[in-house]
C-alpha atoms as a PDB file:
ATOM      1  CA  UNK A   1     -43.639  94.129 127.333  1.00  0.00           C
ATOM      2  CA  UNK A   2     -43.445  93.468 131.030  1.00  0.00           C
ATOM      3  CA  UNK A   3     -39.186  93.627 131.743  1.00  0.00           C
ATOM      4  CA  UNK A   4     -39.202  92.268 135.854  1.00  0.00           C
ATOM      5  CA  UNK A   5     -36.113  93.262 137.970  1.00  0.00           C
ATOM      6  CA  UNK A   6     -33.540  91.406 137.346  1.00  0.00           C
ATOM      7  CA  UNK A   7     -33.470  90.641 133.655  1.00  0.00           C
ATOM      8  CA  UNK A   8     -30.443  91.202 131.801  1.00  0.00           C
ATOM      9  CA  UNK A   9     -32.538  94.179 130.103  1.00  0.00           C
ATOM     10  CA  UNK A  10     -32.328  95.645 133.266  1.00  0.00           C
ATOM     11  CA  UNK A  11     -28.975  95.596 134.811  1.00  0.00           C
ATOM     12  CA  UNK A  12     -26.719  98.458 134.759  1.00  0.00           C
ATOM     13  CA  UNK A  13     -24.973  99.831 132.002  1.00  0.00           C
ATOM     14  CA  UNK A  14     -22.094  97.803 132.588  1.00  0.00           C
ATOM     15  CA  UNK A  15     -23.962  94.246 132.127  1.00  0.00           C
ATOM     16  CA  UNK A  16     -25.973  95.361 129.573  1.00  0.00           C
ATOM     17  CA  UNK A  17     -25.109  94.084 125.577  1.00  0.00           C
ATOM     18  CA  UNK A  18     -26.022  95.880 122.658  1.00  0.00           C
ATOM     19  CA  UNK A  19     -27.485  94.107 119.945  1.00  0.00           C
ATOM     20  CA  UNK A  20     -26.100  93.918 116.386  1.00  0.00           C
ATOM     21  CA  UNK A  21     -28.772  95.615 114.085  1.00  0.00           C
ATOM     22  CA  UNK A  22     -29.518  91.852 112.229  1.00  0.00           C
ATOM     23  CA  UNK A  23     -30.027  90.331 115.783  1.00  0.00           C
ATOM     24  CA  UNK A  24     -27.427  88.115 118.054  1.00  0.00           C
ATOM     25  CA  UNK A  25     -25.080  85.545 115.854  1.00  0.00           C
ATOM     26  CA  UNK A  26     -24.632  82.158 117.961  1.00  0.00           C
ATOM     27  CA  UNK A  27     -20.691  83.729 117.740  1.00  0.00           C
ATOM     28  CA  UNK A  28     -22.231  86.660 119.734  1.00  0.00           C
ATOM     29  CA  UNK A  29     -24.506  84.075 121.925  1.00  0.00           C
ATOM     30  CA  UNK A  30     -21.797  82.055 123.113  1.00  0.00           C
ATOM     31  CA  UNK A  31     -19.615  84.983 123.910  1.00  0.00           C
ATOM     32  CA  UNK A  32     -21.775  86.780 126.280  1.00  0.00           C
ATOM     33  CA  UNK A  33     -22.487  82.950 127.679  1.00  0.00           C
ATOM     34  CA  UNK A  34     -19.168  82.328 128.347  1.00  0.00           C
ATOM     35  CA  UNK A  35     -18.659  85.663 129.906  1.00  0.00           C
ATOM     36  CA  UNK A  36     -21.671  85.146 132.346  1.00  0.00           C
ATOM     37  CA  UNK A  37     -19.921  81.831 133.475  1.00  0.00           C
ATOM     38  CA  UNK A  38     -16.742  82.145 133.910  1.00  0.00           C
ATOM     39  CA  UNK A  39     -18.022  85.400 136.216  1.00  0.00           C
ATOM     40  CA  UNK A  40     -20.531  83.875 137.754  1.00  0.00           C
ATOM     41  CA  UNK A  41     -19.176  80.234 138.703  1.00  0.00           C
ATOM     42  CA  UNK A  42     -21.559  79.634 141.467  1.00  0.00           C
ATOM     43  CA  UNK A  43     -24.423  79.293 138.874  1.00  0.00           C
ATOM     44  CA  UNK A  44     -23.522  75.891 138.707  1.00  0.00           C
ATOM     45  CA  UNK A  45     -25.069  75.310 141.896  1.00  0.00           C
ATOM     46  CA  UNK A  46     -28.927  75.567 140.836  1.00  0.00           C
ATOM     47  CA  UNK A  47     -28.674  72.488 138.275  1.00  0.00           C
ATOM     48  CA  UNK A  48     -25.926  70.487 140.782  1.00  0.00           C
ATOM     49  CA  UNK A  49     -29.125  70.532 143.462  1.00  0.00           C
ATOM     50  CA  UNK A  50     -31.572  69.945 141.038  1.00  0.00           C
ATOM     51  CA  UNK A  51     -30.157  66.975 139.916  1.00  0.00           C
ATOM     52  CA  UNK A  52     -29.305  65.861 143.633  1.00  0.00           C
ATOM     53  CA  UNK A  53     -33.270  66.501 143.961  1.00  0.00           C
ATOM     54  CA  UNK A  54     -34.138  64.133 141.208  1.00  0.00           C
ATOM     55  CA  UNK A  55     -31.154  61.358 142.542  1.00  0.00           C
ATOM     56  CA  UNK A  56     -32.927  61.352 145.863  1.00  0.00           C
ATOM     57  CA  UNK A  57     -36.485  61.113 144.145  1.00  0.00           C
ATOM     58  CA  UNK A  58     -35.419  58.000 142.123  1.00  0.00           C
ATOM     59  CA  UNK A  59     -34.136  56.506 145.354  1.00  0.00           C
ATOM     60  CA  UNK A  60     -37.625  56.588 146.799  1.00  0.00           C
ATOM     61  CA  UNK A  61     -38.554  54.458 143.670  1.00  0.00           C
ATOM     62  CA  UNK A  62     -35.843  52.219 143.968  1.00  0.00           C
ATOM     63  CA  UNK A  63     -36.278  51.414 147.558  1.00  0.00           C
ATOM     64  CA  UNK A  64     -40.228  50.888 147.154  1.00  0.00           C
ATOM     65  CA  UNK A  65     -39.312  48.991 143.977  1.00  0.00           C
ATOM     66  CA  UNK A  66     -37.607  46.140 146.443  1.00  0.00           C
ATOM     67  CA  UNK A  67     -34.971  46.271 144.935  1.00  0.00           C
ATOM     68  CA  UNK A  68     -31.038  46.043 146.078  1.00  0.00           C
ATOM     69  CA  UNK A  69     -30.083  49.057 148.253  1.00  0.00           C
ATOM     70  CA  UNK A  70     -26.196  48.642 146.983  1.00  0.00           C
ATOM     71  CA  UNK A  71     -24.084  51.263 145.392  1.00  0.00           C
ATOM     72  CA  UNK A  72     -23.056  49.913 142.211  1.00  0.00           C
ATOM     73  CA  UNK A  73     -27.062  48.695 141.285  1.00  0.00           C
ATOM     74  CA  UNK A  74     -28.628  51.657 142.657  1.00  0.00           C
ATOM     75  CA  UNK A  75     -26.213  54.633 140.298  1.00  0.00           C
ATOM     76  CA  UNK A  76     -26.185  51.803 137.655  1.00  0.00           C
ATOM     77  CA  UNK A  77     -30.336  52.405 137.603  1.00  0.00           C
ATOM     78  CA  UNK A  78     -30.369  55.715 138.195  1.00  0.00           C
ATOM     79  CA  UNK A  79     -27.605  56.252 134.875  1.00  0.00           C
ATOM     80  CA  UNK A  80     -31.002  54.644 132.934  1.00  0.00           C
ATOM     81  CA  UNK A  81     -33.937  55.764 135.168  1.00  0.00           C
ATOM     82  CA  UNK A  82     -36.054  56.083 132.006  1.00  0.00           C
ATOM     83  CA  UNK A  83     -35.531  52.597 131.087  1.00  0.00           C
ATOM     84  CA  UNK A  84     -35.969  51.368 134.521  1.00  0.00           C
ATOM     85  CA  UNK A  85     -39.228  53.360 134.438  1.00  0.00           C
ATOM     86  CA  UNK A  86     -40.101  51.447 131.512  1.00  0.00           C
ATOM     87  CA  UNK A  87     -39.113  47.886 132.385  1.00  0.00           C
ATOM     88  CA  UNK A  88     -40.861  48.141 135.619  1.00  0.00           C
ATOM     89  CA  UNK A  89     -43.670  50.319 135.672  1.00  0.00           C
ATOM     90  CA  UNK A  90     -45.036  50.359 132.024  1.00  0.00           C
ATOM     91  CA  UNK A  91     -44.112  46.423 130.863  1.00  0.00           C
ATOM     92  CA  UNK A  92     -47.631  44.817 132.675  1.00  0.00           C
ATOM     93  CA  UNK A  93     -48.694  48.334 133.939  1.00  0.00           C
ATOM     94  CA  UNK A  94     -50.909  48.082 137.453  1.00  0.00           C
ATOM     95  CA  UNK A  95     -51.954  50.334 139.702  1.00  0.00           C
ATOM     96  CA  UNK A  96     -49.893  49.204 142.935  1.00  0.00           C
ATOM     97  CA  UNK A  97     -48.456  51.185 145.979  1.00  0.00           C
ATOM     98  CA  UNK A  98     -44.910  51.180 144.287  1.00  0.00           C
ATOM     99  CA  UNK A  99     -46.772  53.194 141.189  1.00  0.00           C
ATOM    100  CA  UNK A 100     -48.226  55.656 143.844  1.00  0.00           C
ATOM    101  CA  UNK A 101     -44.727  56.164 145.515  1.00  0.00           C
ATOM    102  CA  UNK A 102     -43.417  56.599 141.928  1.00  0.00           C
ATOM    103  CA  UNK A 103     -46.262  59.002 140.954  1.00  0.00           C
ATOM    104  CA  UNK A 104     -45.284  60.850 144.597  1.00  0.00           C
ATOM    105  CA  UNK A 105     -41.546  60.898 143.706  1.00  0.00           C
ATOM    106  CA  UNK A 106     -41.936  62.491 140.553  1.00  0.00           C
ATOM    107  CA  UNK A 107     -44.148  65.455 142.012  1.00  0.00           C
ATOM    108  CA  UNK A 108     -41.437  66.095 144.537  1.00  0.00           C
ATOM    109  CA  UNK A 109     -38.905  66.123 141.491  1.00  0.00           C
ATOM    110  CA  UNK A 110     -40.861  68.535 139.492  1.00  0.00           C
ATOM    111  CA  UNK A 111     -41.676  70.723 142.584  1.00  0.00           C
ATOM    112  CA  UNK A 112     -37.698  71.075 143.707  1.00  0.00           C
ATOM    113  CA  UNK A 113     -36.981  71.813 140.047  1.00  0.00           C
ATOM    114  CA  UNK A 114     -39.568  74.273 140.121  1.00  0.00           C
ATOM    115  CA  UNK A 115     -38.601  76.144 143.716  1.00  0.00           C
ATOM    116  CA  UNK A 116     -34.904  75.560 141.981  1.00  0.00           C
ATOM    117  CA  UNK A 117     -35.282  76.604 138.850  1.00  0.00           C
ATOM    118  CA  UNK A 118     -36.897  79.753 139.195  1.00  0.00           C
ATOM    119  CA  UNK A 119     -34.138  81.405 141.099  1.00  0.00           C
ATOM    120  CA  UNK A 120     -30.997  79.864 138.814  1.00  0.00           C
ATOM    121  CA  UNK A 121     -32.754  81.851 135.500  1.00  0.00           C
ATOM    122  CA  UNK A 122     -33.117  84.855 137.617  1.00  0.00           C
ATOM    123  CA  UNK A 123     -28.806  84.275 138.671  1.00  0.00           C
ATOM    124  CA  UNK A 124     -28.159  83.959 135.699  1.00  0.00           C
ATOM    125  CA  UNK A 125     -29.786  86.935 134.199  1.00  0.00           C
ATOM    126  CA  UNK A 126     -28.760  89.108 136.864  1.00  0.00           C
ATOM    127  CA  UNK A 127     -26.460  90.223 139.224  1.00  0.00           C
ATOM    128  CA  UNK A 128     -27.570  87.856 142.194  1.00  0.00           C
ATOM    129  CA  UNK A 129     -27.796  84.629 143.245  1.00  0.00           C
ATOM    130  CA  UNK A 130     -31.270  84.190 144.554  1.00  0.00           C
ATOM    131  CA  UNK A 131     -32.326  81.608 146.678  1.00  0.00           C
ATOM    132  CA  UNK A 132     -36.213  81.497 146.112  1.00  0.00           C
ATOM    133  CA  UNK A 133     -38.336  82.440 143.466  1.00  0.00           C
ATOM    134  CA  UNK A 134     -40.093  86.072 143.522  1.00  0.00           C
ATOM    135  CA  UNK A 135     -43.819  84.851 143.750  1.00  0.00           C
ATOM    136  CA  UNK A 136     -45.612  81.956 144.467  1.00  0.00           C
ATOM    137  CA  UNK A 137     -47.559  82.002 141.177  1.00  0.00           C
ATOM    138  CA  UNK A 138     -44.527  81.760 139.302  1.00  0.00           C
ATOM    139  CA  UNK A 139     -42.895  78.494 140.736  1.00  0.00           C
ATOM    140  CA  UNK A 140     -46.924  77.134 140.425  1.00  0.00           C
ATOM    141  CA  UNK A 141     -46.620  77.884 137.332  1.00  0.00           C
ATOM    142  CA  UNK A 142     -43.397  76.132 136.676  1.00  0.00           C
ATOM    143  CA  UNK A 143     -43.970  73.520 138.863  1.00  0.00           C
ATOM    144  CA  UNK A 144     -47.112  72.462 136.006  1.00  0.00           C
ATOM    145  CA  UNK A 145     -45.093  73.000 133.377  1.00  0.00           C
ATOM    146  CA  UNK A 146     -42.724  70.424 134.609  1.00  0.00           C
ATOM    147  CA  UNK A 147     -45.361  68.042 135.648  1.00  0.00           C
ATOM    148  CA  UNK A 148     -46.711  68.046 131.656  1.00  0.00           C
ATOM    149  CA  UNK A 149     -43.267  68.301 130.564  1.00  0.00           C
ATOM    150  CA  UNK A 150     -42.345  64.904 131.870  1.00  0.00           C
ATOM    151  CA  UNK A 151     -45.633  62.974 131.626  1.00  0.00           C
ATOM    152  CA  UNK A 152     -45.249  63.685 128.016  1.00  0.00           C
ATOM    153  CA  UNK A 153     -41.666  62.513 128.238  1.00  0.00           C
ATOM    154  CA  UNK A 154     -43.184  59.052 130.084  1.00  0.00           C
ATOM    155  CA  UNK A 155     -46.120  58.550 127.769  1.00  0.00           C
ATOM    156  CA  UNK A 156     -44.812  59.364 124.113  1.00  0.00           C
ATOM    157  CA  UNK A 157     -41.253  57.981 124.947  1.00  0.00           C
ATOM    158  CA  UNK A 158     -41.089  55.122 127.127  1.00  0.00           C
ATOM    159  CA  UNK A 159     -43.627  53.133 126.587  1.00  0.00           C
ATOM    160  CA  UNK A 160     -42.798  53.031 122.874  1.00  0.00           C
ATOM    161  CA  UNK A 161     -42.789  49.708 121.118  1.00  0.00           C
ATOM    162  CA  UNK A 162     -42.556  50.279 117.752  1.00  0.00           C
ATOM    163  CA  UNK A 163     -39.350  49.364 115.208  1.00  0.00           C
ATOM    164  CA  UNK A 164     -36.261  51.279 115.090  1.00  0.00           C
ATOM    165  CA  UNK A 165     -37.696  53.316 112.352  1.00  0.00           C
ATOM    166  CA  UNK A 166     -40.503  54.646 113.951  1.00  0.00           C
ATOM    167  CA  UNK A 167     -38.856  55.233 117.124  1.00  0.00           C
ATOM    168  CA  UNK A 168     -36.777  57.275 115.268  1.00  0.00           C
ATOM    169  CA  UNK A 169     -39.517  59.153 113.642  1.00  0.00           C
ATOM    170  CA  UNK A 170     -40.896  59.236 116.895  1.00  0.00           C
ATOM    171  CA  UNK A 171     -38.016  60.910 118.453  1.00  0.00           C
ATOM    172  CA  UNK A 172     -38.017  63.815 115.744  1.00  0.00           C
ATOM    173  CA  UNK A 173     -40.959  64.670 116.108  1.00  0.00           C
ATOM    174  CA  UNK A 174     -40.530  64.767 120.203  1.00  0.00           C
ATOM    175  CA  UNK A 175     -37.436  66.876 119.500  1.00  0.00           C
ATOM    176  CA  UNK A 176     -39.525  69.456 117.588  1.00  0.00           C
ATOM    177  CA  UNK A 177     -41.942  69.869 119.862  1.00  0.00           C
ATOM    178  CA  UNK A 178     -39.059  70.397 122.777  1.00  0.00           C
ATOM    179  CA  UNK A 179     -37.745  73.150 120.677  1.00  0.00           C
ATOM    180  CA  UNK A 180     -41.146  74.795 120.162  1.00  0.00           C
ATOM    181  CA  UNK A 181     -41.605  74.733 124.000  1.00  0.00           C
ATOM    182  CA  UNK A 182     -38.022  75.610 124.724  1.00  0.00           C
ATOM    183  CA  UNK A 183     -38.568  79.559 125.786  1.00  0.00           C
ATOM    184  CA  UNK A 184     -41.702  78.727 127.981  1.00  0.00           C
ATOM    185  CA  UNK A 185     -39.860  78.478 131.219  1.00  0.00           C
ATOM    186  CA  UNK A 186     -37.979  81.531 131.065  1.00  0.00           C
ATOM    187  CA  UNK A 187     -41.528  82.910 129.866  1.00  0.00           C
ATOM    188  CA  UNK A 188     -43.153  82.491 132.650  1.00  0.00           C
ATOM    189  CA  UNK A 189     -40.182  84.057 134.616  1.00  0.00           C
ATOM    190  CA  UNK A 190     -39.315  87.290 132.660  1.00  0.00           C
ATOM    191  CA  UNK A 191     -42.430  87.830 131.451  1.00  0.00           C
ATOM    192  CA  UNK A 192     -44.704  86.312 134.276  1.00  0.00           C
ATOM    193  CA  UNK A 193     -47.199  84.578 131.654  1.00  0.00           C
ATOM    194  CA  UNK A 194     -49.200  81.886 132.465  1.00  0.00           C
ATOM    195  CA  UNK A 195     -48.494  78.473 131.111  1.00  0.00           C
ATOM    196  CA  UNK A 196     -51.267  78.942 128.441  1.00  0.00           C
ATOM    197  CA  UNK A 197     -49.973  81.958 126.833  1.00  0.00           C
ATOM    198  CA  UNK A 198     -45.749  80.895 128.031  1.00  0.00           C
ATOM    199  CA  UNK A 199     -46.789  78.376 125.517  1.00  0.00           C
ATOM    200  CA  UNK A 200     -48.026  80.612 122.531  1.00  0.00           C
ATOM    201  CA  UNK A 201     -45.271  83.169 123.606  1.00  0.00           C
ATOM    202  CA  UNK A 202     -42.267  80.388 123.238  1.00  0.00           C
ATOM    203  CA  UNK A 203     -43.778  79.427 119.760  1.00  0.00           C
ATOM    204  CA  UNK A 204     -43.727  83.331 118.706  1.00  0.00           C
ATOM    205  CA  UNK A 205     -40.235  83.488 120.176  1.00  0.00           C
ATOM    206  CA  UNK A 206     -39.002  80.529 118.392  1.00  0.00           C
ATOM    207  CA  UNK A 207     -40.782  81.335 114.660  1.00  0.00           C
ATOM    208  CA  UNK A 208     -39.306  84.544 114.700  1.00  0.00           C
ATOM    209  CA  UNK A 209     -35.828  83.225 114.773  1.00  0.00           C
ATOM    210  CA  UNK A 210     -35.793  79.286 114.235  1.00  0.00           C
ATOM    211  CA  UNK A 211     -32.326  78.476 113.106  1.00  0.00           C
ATOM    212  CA  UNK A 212     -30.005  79.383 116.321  1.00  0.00           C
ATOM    213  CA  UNK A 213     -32.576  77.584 118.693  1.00  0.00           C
ATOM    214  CA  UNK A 214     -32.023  74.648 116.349  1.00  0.00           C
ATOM    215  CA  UNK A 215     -28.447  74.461 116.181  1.00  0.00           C
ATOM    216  CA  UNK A 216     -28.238  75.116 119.973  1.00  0.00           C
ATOM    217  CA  UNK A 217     -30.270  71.935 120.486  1.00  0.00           C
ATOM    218  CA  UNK A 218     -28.244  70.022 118.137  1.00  0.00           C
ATOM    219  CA  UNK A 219     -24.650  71.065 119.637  1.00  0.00           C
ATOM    220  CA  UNK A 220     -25.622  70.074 123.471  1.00  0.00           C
ATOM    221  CA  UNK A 221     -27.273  66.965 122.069  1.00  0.00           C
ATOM    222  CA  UNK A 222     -24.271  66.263 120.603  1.00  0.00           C
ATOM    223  CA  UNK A 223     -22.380  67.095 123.714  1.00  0.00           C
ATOM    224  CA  UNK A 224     -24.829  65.266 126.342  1.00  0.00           C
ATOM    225  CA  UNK A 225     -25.031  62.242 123.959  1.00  0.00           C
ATOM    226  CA  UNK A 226     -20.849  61.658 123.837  1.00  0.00           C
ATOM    227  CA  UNK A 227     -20.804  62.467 127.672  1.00  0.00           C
ATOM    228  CA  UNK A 228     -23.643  59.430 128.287  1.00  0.00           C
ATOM    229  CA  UNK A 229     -22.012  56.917 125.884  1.00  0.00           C
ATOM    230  CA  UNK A 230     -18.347  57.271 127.918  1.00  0.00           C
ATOM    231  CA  UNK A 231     -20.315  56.883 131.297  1.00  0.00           C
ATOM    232  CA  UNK A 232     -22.588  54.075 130.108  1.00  0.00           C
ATOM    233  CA  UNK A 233     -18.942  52.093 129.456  1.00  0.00           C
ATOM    234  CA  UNK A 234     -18.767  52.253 133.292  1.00  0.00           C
ATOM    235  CA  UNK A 235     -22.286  51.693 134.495  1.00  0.00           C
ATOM    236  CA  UNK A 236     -23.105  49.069 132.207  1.00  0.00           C
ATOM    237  CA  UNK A 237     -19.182  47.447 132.979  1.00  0.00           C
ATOM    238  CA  UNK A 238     -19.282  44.022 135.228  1.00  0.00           C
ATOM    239  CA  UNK A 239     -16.995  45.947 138.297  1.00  0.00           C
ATOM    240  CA  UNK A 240     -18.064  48.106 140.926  1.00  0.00           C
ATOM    241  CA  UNK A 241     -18.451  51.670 140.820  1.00  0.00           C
ATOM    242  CA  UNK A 242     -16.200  54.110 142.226  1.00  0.00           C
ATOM    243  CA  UNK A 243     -17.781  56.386 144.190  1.00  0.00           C
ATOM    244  CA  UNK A 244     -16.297  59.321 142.511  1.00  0.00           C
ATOM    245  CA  UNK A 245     -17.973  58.001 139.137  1.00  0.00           C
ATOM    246  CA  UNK A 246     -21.426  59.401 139.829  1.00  0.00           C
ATOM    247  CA  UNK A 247     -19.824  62.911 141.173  1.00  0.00           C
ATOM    248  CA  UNK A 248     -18.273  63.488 138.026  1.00  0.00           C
ATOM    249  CA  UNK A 249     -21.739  62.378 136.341  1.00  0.00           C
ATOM    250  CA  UNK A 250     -23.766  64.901 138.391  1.00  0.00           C
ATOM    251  CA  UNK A 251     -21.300  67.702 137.657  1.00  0.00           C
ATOM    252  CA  UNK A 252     -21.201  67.200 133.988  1.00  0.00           C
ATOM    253  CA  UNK A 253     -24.619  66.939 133.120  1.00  0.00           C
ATOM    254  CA  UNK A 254     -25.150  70.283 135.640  1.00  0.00           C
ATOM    255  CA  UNK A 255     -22.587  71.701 133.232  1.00  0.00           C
ATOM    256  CA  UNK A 256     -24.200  70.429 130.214  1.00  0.00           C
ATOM    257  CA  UNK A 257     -27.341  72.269 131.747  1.00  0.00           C
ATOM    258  CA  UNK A 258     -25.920  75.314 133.074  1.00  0.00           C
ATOM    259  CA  UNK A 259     -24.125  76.151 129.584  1.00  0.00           C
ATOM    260  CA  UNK A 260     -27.805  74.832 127.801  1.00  0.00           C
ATOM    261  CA  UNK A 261     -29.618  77.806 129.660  1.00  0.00           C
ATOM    262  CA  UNK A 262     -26.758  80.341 129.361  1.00  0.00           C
ATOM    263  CA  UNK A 263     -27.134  79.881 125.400  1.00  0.00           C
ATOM    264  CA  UNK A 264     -30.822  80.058 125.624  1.00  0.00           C
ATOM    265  CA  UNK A 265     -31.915  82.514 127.950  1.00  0.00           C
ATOM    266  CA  UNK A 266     -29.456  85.107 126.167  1.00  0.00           C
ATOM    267  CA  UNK A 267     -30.657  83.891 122.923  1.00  0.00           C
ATOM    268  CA  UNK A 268     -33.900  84.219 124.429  1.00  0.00           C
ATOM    269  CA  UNK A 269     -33.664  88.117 125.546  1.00  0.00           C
ATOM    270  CA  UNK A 270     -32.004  89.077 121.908  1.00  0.00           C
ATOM    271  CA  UNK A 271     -35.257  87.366 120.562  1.00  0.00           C
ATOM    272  CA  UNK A 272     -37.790  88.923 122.548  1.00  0.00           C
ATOM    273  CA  UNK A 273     -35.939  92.457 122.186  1.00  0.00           C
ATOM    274  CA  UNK A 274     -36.929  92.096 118.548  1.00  0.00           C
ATOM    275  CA  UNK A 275     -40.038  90.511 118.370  1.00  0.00           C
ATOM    276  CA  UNK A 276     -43.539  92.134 120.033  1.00  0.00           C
ATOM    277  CA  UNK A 277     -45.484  90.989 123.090  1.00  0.00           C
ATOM    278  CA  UNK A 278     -48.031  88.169 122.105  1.00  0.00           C
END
């Protein structure tokens, strides 16, 4: 199995974690999480600029959109993007300028996530804080994956019409799907796979041990859903918003993030220490 500089196989002795003969507990996950974070604070950086990235992409949408350049309406949209998305661009769809600059805005999103993204797993695997990924192929590669990550996002979720119940149905079965895709990323980091076979290789990864990956999911659901329902009180509220308000929201949910690919990429390198190259 290909092991690229910089993985936490390959750090020195002194970073390195030996594994417990039945695999990595979430106990054992969470430890060696926490201990990467509260060493390596700056990590939170990579998700902070991603989601400043996807703030300023939205803005191009909300501009070309016409609609009120204030700061109250414009953070109160951006809060629920993927309903504003929905309300505007797939209720009477038509292919306007606004739907190319929306189209444009999105690449740019997935692209700085990409050129982002690529780096921040390397940080946090290693002992470095990277500021670009390692080869062009890789944050193409990325860059894709993002791009079919969120069109499936746009056309299974948004423009969904159906009753409660099947929206609900609906949103299990997108959940499962996340978590069978939920290693391809950091595949086509570590292991510098293409999309194709990041795919087949997060599937192996995730078969061979289901049940943390699950419960991983479930906890920063849990967490990112609680977070969201306070802020919504605010955004959704009649006053103006205090410019400190959306701060807060863009550190939390990098926090949220950051601690969501701690758990997972160490999860990720007990897995793959255990289970053979596809």
């Amino acid at each position: 199995m290909l092991r690229p500089q910089g993985t936490i196989a390959q750090q020195p002795r002194r970073e390195a974690y030996k594994l417990s003969p039945g695999g990595a507990t979430i106990a054992e996950v969470v430890r060696r999480a926490w201990s990467r974070l509260i060493r390596k604070q700056w990590l939170i950086v990579y998700p902070l600029a991603v989601s400043i990235i996807d703030a300023l992409a939205f803005l191009m949408v909300y501009a070309a959109n016409g609609d009120r350049l204030h700061w109250t309406d414009f953070f109160a949209a951006n809060f629920d993007r993927w309903q504003y998305l929905r309300d505007h661009f797939f209720s009477g769809f038509s292919f306007t300028s606004t739907l190319g600059i929306a189209v444009a805005a999105g690449i740019v999103a997935c692209l700085g996530a990409a050129l982002i993204r690529a780096p921040y797993f390397r940080a946090i695997a290693g002992p470095n804080y990277p500021i670009a990924p390692r080869r062009w192929e890789e944050a193409l590669n990325l860059f894709v994956f993002y791009v079919l990550y969120n069109l499936f996002a746009l056309v299974v979720l948004i423009p969904s019409s159906t009753g409660s119940l099947g929206v609900g149905a609906l949103w299990a079965v997108v959940q499962v799907i996340l978590i069978l895709v939920a290693f391809t990323d950091y595949v086509i980091v570590f292991e510098e796979l293409s999309i194709l076979r990041g795919l087949r290789r997060s599937l192996q990864l995730v078969r061979h041990r289901w049940p943390p990956v699950v419960i991983i999911f479930i906890v920063v659901y849990v967490v990112d859903f609680g977070f969201n329902s306070l802020y919504s009180h605010y955004y959704n509220g009649q006053g103006e918003v205090f410019v400190l308000l959306p701060v807060s929201q863009f550190l939390v949910q990098s926090l949220i993030t950051l601690i969501f690919d701690l758990l997972l990429i160490f999860l990720y390198e007990d897995i793959r220490r255990s289970s053979p190259a596809g």
